[in-house]
N, C-alpha and C. Protein backbone atom coordinates (compact mmCIF):
# COMPACT_ATOMS: atom_id res chain seq x y z
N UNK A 1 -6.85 103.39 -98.65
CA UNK A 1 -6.67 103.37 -97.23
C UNK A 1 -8.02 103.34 -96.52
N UNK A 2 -9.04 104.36 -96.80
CA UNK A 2 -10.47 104.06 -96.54
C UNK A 2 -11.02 103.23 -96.60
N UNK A 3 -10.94 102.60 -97.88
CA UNK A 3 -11.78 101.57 -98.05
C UNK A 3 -10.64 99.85 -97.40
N UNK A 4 -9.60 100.08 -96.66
CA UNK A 4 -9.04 99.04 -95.55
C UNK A 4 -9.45 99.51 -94.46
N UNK A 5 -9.67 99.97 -94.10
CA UNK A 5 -10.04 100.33 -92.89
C UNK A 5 -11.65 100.00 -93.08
N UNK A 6 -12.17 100.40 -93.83
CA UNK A 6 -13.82 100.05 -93.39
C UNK A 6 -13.85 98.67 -93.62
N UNK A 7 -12.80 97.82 -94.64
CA UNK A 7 -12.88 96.45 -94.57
C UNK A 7 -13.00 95.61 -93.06
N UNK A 8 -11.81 96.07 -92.28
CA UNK A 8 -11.78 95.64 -91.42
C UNK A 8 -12.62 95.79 -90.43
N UNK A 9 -13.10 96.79 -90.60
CA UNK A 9 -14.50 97.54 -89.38
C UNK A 9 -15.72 96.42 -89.62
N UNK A 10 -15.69 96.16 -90.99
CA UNK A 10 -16.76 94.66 -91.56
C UNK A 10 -16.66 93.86 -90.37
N UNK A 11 -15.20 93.47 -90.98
CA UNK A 11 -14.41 91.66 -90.37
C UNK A 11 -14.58 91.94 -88.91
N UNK A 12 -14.04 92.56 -88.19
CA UNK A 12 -14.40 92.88 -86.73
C UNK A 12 -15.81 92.83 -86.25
N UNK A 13 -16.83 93.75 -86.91
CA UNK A 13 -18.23 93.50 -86.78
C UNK A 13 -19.13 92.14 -87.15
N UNK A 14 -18.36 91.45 -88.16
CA UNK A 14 -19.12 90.49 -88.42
C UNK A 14 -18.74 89.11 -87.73
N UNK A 15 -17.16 89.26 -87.08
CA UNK A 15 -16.77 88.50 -86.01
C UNK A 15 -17.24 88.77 -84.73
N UNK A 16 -17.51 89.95 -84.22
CA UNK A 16 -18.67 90.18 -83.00
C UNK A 16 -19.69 89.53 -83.07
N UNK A 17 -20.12 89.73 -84.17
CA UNK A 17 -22.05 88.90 -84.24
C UNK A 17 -21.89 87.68 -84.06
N UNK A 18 -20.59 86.90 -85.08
CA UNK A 18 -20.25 85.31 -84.47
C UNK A 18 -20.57 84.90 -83.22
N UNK A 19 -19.58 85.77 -83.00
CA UNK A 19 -19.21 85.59 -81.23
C UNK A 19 -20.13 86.01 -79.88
N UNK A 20 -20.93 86.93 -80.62
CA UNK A 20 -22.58 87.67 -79.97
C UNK A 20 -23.07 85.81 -79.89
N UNK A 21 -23.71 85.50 -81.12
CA UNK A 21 -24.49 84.51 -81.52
C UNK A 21 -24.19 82.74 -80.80
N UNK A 22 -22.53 82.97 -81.06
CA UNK A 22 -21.81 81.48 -80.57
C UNK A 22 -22.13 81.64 -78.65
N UNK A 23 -22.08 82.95 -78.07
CA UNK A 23 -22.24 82.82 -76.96
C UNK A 23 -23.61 82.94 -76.15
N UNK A 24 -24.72 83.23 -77.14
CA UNK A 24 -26.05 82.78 -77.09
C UNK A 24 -26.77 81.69 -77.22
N UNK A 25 -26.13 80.97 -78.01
CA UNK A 25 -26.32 79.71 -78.24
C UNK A 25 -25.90 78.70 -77.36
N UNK A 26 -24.44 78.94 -76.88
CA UNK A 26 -24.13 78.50 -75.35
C UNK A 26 -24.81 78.73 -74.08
N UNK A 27 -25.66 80.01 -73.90
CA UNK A 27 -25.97 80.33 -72.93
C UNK A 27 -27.34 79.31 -72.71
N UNK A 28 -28.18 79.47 -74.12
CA UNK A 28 -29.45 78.89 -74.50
C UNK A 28 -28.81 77.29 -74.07
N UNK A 29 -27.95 76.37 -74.62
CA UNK A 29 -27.84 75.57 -74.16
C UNK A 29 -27.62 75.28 -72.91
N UNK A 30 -26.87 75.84 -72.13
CA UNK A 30 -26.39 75.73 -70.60
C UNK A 30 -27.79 75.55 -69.70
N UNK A 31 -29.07 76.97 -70.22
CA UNK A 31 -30.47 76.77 -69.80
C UNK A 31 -30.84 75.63 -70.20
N UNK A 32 -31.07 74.55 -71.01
CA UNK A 32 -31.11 74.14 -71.47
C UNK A 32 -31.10 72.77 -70.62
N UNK A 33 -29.68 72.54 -70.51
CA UNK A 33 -29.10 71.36 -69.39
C UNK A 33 -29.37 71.53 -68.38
N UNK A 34 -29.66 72.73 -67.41
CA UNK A 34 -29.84 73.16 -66.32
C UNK A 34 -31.15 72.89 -66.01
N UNK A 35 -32.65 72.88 -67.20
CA UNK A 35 -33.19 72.43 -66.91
C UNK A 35 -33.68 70.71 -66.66
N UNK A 36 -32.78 70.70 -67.52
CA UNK A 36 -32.65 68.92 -67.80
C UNK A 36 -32.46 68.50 -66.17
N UNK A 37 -31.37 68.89 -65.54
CA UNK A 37 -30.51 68.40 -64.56
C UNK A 37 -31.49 68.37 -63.00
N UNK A 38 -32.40 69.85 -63.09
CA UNK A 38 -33.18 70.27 -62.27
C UNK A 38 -34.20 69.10 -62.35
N UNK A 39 -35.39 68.89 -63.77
CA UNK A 39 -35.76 67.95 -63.69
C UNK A 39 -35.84 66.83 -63.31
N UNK A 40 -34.75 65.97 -62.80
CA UNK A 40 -33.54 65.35 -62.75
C UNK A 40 -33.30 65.46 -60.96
N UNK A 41 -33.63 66.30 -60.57
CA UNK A 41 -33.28 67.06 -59.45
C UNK A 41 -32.16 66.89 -58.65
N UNK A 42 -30.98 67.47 -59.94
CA UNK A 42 -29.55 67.28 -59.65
C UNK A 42 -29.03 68.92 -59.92
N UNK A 43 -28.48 69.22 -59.50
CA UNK A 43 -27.91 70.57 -59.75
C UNK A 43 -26.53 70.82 -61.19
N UNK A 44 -25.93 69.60 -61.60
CA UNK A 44 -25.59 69.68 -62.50
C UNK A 44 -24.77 68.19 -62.60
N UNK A 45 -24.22 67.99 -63.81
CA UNK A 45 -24.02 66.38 -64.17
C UNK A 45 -23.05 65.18 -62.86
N UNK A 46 -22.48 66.71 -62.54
CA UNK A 46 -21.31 65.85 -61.32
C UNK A 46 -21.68 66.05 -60.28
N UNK A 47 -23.55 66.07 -59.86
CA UNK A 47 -23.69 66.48 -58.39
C UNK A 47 -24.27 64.81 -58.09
N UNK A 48 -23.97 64.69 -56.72
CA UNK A 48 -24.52 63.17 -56.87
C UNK A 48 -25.48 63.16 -55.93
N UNK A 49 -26.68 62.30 -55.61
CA UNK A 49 -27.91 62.22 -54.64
C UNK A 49 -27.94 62.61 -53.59
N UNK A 50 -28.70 63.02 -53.24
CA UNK A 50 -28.49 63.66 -52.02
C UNK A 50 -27.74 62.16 -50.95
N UNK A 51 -27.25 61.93 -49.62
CA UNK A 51 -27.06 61.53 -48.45
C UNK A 51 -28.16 61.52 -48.25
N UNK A 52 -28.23 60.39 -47.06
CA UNK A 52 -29.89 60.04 -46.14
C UNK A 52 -28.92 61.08 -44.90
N UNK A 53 -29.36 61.43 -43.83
CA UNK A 53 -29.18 62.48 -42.82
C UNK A 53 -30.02 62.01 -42.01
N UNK A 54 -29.61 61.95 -40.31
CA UNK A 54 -30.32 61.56 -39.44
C UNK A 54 -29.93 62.25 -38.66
N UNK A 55 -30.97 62.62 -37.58
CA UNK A 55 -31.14 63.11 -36.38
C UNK A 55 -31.22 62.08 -35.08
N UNK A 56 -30.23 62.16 -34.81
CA UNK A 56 -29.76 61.11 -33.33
C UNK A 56 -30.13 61.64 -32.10
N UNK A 57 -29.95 61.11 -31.16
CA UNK A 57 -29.40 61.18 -29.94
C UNK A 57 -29.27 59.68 -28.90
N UNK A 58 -28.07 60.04 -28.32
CA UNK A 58 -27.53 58.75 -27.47
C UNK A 58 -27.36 59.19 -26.04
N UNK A 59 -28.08 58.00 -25.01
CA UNK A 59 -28.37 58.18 -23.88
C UNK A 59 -27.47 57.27 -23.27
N UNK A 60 -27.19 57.54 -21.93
CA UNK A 60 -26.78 56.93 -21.32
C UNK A 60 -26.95 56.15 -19.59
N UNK A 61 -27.42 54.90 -19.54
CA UNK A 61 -27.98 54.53 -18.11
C UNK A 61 -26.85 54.06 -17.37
N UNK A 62 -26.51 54.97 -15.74
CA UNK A 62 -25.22 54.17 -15.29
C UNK A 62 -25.98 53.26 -14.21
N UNK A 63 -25.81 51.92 -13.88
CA UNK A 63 -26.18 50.76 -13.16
C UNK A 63 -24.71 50.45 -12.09
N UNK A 64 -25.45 50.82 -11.35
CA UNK A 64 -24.23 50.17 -9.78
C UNK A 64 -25.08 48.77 -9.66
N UNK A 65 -24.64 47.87 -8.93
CA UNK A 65 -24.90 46.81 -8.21
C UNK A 65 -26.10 47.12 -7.53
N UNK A 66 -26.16 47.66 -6.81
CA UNK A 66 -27.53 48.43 -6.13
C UNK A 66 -28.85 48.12 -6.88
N UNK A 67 -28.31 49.47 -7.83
CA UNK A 67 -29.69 49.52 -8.76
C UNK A 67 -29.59 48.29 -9.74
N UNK A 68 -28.95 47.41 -10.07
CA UNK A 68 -28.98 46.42 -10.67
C UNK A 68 -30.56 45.09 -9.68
N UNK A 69 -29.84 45.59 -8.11
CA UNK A 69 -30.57 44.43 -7.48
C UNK A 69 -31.89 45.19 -7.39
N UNK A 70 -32.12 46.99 -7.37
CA UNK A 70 -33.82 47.56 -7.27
C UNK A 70 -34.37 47.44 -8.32
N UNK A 71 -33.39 47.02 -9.77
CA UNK A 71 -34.24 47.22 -10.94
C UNK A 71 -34.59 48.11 -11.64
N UNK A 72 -33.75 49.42 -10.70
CA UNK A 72 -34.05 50.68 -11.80
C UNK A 72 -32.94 51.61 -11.61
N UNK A 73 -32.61 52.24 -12.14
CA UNK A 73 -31.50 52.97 -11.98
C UNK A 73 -31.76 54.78 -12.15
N UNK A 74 -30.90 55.52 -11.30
CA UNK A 74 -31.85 56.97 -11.39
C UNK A 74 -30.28 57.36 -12.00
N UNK A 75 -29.68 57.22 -12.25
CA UNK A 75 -28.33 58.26 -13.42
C UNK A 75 -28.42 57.92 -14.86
N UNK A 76 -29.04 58.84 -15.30
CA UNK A 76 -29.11 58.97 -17.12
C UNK A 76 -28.40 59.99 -17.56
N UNK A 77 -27.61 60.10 -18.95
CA UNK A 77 -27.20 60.85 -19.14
C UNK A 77 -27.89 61.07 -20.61
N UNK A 78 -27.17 62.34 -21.08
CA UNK A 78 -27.53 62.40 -22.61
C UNK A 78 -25.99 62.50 -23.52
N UNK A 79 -25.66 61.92 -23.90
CA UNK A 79 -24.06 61.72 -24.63
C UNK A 79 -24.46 63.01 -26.02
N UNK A 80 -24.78 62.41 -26.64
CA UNK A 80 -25.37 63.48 -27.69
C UNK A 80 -26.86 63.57 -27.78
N UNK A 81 -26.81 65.08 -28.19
CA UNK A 81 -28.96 65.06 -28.19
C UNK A 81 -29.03 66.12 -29.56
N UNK A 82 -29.56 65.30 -30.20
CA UNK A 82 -30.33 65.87 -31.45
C UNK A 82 -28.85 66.45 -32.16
N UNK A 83 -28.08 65.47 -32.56
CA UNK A 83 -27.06 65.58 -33.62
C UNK A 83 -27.61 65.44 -34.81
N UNK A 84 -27.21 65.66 -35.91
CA UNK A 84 -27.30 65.45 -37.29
C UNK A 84 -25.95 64.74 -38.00
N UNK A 85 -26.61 63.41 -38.25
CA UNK A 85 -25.17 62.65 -39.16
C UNK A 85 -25.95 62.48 -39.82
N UNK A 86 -24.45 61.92 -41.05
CA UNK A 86 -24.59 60.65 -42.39
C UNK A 86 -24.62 59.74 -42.31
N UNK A 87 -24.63 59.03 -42.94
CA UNK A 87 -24.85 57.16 -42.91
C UNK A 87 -23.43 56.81 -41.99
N UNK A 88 -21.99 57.10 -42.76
CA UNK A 88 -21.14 56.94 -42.02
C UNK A 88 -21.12 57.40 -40.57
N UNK A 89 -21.57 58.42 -39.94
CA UNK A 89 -21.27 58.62 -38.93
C UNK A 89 -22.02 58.21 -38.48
N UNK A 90 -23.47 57.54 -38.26
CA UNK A 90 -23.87 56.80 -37.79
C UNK A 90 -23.75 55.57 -37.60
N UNK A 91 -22.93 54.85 -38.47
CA UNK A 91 -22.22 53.82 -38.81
C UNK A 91 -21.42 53.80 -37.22
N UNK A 92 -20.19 54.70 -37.48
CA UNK A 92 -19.51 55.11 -36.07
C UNK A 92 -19.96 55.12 -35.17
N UNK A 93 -20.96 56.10 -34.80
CA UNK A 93 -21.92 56.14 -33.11
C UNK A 93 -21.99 54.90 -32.89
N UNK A 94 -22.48 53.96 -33.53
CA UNK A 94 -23.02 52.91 -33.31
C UNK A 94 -22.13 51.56 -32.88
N UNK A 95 -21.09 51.86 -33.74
CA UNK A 95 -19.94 50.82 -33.22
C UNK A 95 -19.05 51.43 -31.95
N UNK A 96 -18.90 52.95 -31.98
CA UNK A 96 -18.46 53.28 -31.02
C UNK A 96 -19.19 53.32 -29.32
N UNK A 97 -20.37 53.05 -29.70
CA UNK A 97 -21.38 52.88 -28.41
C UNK A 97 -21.54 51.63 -27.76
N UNK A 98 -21.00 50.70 -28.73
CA UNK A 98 -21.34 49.50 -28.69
C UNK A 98 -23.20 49.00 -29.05
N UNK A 99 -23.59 49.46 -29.46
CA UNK A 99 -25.10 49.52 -29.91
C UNK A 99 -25.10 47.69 -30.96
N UNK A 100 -25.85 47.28 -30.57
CA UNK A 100 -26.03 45.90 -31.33
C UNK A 100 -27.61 45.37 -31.52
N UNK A 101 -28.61 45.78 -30.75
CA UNK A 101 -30.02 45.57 -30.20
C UNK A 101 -30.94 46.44 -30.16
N UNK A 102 -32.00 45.99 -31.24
CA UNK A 102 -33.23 46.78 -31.07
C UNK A 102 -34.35 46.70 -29.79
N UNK A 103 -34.75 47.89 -29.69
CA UNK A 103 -35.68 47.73 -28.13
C UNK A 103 -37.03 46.54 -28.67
N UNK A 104 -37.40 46.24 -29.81
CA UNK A 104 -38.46 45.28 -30.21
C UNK A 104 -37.74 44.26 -30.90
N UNK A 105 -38.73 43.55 -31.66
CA UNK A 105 -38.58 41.97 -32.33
C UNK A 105 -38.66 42.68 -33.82
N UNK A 106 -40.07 43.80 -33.96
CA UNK A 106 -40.24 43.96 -35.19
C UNK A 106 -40.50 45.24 -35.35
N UNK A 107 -40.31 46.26 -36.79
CA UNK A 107 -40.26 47.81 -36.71
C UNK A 107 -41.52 48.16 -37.17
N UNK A 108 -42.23 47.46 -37.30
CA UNK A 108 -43.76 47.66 -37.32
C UNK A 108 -44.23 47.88 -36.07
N UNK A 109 -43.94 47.27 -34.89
CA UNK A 109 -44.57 47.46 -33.33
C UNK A 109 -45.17 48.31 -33.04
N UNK A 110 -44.26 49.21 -32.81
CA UNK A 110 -44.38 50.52 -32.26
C UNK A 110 -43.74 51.49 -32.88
N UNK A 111 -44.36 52.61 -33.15
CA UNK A 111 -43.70 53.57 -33.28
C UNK A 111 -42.04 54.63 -32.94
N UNK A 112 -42.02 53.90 -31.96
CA UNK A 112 -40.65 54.44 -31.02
C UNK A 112 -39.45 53.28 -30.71
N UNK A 113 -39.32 53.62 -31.72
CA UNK A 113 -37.92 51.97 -31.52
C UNK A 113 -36.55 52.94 -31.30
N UNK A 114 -35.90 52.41 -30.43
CA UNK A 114 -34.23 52.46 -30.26
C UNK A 114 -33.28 51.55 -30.23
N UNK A 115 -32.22 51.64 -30.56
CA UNK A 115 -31.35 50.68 -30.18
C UNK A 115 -30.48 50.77 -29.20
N UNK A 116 -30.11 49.83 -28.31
CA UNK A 116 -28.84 49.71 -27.27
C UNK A 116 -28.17 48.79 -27.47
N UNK A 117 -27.34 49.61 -26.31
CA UNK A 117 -25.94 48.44 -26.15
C UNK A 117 -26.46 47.09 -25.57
N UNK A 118 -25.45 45.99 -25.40
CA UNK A 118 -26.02 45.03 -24.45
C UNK A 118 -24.92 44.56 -23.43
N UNK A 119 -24.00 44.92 -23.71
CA UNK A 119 -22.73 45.25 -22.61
C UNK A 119 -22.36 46.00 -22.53
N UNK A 120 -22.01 46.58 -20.97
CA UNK A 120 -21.42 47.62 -20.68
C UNK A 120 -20.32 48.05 -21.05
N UNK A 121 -19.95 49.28 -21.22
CA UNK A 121 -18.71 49.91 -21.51
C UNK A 121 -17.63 49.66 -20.53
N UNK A 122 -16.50 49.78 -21.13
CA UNK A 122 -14.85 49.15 -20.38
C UNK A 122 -14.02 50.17 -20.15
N UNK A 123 -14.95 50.86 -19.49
CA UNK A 123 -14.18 52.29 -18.61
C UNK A 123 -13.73 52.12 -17.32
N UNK A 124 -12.96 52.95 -16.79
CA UNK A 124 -12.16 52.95 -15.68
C UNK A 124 -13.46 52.73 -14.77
N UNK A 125 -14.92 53.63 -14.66
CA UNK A 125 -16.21 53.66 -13.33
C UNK A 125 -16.26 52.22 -13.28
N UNK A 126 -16.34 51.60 -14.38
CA UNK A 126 -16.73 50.29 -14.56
C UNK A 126 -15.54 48.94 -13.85
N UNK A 127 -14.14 49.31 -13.97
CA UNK A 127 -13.78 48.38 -13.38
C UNK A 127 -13.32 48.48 -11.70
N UNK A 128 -13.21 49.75 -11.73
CA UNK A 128 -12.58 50.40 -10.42
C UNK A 128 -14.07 50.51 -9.46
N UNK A 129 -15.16 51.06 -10.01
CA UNK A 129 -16.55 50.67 -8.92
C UNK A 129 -17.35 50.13 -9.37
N UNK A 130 -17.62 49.35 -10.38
CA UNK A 130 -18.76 48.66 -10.55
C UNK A 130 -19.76 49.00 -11.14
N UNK A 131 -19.40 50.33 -11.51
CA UNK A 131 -20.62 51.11 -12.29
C UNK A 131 -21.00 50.81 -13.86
N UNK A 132 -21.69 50.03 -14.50
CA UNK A 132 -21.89 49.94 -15.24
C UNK A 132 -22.89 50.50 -16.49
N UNK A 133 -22.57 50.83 -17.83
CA UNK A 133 -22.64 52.25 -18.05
C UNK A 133 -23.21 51.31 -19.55
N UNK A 134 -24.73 51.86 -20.14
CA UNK A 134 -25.61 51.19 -21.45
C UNK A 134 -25.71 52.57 -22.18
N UNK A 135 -25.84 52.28 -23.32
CA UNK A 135 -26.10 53.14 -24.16
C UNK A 135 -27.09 53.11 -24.71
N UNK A 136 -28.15 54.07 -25.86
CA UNK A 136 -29.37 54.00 -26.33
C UNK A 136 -29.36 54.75 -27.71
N UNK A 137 -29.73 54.18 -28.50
CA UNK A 137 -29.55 55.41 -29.79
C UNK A 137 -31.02 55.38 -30.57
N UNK A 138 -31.53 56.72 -29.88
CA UNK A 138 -32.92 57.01 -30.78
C UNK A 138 -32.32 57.97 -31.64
N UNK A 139 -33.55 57.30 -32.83
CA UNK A 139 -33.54 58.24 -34.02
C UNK A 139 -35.05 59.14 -33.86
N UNK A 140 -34.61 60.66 -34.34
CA UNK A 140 -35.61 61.54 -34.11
C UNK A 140 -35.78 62.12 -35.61
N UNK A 141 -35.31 61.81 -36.62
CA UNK A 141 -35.70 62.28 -37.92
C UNK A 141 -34.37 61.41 -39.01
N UNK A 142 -35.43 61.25 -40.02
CA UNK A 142 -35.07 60.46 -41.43
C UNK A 142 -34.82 61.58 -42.73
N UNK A 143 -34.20 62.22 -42.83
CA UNK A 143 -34.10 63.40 -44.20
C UNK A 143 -35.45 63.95 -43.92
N UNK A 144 -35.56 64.52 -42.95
CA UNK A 144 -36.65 65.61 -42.62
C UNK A 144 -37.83 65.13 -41.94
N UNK A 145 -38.07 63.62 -41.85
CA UNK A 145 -39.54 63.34 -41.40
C UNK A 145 -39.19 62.17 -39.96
N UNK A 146 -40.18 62.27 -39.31
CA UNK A 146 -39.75 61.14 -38.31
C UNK A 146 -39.99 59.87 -38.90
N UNK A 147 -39.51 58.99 -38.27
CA UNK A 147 -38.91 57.89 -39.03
C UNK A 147 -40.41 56.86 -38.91
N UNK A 148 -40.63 55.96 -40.13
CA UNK A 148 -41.36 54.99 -39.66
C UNK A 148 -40.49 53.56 -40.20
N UNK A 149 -41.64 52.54 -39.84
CA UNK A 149 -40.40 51.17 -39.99
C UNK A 149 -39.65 50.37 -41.17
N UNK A 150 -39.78 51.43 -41.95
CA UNK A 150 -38.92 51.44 -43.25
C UNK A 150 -37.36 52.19 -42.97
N UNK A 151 -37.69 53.39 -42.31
CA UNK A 151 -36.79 54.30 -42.01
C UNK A 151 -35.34 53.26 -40.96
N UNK A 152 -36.39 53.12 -39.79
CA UNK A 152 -35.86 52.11 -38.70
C UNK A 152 -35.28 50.67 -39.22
N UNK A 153 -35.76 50.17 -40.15
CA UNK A 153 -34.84 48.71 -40.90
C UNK A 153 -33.90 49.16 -41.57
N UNK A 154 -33.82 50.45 -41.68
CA UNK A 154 -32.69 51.09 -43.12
C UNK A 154 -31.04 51.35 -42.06
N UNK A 155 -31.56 52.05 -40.98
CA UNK A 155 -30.95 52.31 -39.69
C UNK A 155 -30.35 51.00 -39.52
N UNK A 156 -31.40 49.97 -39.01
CA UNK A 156 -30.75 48.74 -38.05
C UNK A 156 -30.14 48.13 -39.44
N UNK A 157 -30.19 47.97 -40.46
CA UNK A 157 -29.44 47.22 -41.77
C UNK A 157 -27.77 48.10 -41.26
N UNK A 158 -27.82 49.62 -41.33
CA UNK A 158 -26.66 50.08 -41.50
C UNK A 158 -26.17 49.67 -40.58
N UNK A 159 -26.29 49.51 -39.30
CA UNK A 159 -25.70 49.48 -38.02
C UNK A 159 -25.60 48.32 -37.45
N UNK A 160 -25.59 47.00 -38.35
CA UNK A 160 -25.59 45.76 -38.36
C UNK A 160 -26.47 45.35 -37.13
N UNK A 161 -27.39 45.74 -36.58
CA UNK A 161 -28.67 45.27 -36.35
C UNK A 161 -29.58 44.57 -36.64
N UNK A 162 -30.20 43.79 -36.23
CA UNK A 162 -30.76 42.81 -36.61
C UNK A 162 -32.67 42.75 -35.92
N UNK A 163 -33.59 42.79 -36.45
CA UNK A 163 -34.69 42.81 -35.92
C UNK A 163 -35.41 40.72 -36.10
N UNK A 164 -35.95 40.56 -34.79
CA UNK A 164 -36.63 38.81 -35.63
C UNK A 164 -37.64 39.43 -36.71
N UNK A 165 -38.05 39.99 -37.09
CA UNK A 165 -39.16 39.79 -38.23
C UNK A 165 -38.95 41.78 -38.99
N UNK A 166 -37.72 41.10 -39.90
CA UNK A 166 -37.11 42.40 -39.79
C UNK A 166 -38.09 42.54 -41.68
N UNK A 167 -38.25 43.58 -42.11
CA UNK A 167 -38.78 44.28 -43.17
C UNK A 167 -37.89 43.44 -44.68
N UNK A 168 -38.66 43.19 -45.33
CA UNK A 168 -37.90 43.29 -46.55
C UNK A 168 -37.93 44.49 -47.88
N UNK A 169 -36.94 45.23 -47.13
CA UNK A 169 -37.06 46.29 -48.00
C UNK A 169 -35.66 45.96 -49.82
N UNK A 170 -36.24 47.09 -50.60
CA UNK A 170 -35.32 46.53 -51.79
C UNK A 170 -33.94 47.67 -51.56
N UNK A 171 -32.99 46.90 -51.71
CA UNK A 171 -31.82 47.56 -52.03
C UNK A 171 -31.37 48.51 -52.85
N UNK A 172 -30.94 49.36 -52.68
CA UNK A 172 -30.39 50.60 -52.63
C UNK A 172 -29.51 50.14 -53.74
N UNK A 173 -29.10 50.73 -54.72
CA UNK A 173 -28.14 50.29 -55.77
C UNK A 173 -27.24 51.53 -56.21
N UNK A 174 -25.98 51.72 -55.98
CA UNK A 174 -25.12 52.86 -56.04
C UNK A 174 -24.60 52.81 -57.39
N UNK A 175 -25.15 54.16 -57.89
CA UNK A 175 -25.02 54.11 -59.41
C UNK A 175 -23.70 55.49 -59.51
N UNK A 176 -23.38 55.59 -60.66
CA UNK A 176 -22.28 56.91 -61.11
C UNK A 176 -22.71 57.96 -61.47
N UNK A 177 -23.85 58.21 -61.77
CA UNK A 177 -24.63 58.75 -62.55
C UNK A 177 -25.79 59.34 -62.68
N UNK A 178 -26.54 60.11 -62.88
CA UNK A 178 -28.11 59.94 -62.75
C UNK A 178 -28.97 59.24 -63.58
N UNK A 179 -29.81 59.02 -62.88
CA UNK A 179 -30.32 57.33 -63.47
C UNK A 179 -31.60 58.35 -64.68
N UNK A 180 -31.53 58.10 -66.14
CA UNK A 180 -31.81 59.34 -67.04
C UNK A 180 -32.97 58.38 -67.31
N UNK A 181 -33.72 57.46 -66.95
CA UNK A 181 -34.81 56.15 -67.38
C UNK A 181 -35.55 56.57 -66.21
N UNK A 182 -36.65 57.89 -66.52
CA UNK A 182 -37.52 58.08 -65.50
C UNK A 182 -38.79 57.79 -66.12
């Protein structure tokens, strides 16, 4: 009877150490991948690239007849100021603003490019008084930095914009995966 009982006190102990060992070896591996993935600078196999993120804001100029004939107009608004979207929702602002036109020819120019509308919006001010109402969409940051004219062709590409002497930048290629050929 003693000597079953200490048998089993073995088998139990020597199945702990397995199981000590099998779950060290897992752990060691998991570090392991984790550093891989970090390297990698993915947080683990199913995390995917970061999103580009932009910092917007959209203005708004209302034009009566008046100021159409002085040439300048004193009602501006600010629709949104210093939002943060994704590609898609900038996608949206942009069709929803009616936005089609860069303020230059080329994103090298100047530093401060926006885009506007080029027809007015088809709101009630607009048909009932004449008030006609433009939109403006500056970008104030690119995934953390202000934008230069790489940033700004990436923008006017998404937002079907068009610059005359627009950048040839290389395409973006949407992979499944992390790309492990560094």
């Amino acid at each position: 009877m003693k000597q079953a009982t200490h048998d089993r006190d073995k088998e139990r102990a020597a199945l702990e150490g397995k199981q000590r060992q099998a779950q060290a070896r897992d752990d060691l591996q998991a570090a392991k991948n984790q550093d891989f993935y970090a390297r990698l600078g993915l947080e683990s196999p199913e995390a995917h690239p970061p999103e580009d993120v932009f910092i917007i804001s959209i203005h708004a100029e209302h034009w009566t007849y008046e100021d159409l004939e002085a040439g300048a107009t004193h009602t501006r608004d600010v629709e949104h100021d210093r939002v943060t979207l994704d590609a898609d929702d900038l996608v949206r602002h942009a069709r929803d603003y009616g936005i089609y036109e860069p303020s230059c020819t080329d994103p090298r120019m100047t530093p401060e490019i926006w885009f506007r509308s080029t027809f007015p919006s088809e709101d009630r001010a607009n048909f009932e008084q004449g008030v006609e109402k433009y939109y403006s969409l500056h970008v104030h940051e690119v995934n953390d930095h202000p934008p230069g004219p790489e940033d700004y062709q990436r923008v006017a590409d998404l937002i079907g914009v068009r610059f005359d002497r627009a950048l040839d930048l290389p395409q973006r290629e949407e992979q499944e995966g992390p790309d492990l050929c560094l």
